[in-house]
Protein backbone atom coordinates (compact mmCIF):
# COMPACT_ATOMS: atom_id res chain seq x y z
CA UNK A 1 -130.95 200.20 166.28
CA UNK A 2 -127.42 198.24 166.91
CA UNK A 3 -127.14 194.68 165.84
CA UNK A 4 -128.10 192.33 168.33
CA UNK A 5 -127.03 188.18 169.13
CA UNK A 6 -129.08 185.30 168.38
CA UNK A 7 -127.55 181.83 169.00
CA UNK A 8 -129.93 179.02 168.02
CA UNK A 9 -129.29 175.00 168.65
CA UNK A 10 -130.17 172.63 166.02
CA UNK A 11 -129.12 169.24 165.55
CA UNK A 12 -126.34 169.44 168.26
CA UNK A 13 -124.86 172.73 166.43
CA UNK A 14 -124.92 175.77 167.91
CA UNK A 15 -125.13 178.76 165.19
CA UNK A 16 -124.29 182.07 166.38
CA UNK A 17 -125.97 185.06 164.33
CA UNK A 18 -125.79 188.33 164.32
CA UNK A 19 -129.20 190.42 163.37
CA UNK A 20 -129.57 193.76 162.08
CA UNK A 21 -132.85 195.66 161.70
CA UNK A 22 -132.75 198.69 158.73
CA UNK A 23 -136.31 200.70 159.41
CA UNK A 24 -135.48 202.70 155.78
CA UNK A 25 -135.49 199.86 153.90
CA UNK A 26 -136.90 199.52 150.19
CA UNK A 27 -138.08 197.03 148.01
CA UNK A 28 -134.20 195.85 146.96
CA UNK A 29 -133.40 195.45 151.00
CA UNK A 30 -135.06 193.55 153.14
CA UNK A 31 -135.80 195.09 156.68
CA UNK A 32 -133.72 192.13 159.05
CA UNK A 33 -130.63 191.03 158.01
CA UNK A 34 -128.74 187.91 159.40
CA UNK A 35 -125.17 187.72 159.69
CA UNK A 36 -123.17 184.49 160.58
CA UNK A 37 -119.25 184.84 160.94
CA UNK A 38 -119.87 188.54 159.51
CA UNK A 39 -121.42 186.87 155.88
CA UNK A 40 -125.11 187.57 155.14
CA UNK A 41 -126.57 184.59 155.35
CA UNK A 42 -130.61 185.12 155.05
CA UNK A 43 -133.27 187.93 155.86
CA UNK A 44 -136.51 188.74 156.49
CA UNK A 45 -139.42 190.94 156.10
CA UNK A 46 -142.68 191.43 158.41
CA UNK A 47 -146.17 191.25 157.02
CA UNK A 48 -149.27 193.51 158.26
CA UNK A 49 -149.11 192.00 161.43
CA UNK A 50 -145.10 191.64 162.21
CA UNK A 51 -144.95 188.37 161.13
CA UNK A 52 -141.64 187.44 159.66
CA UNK A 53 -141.14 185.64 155.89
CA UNK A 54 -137.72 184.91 154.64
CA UNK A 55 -137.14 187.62 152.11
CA UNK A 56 -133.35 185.96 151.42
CA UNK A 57 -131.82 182.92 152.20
CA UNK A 58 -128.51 183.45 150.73
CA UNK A 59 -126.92 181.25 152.57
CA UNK A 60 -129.00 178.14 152.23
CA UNK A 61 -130.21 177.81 155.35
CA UNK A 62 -132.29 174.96 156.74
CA UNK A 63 -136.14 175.70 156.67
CA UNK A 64 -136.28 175.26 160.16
CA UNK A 65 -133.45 177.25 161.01
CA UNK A 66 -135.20 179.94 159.51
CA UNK A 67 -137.97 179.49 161.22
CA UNK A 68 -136.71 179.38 164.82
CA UNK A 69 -134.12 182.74 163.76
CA UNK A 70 -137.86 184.08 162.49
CA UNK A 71 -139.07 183.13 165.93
CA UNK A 72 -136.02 185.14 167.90
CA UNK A 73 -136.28 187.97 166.03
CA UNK A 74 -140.13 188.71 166.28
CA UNK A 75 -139.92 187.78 170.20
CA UNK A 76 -137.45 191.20 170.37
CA UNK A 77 -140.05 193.27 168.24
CA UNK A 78 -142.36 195.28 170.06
CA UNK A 79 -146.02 195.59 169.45
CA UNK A 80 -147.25 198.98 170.27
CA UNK A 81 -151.17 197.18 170.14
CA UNK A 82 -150.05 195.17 173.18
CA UNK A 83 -148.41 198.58 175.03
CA UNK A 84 -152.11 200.51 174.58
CA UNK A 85 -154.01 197.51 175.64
CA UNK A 86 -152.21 197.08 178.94
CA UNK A 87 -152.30 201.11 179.53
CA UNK A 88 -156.01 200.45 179.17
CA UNK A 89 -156.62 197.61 181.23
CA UNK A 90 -154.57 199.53 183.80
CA UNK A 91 -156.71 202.58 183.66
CA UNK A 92 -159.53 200.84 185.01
């Protein structure tokens, strides 16, 4: 998958990020990356259910930055569960 945009306003900045997804991660790499100005600045890792949780915040990041990037980044994921359920529904 290519890297895709996120720009996020906060506090009358706008911060312009750059997100990378790596499906053959491991335990050393975390499986979204953030890049701002082409530095790693944080990343994250989904749970059972494709919830996100900051696996790196190497930049420092405000929690709330973090959690509105989080936000972004599982609105772009897809959720096969949802795809079979409207098939379903359909099929009726």
């Amino acid at each position: 998958m290519a890297n895709y945009p996120i720009s996020i306003a906060l506090d009358k900045k706008v911060h312009h990020f750059e997100v990378g997804e790596y499906p053959h991660h491991d335990e050393n790499r975390c499986r979204y990356r953030v890049y701002e100005d082409g530095k790693l600045v944080a990343s994250f890792e989904p749970d059972a259910q494709n919830y996100l949780y900051v696996c790196q915040n190497t930049a420092g990041l405000e929690e709330e930055l973090l959690h509105l990037l989080a936000d972004q980044i599982e609105a772009k994921l897809q959720h096969p569960g949802n795809k079979h359920l409207d098939l379903k529904d359909r099929e009726q």
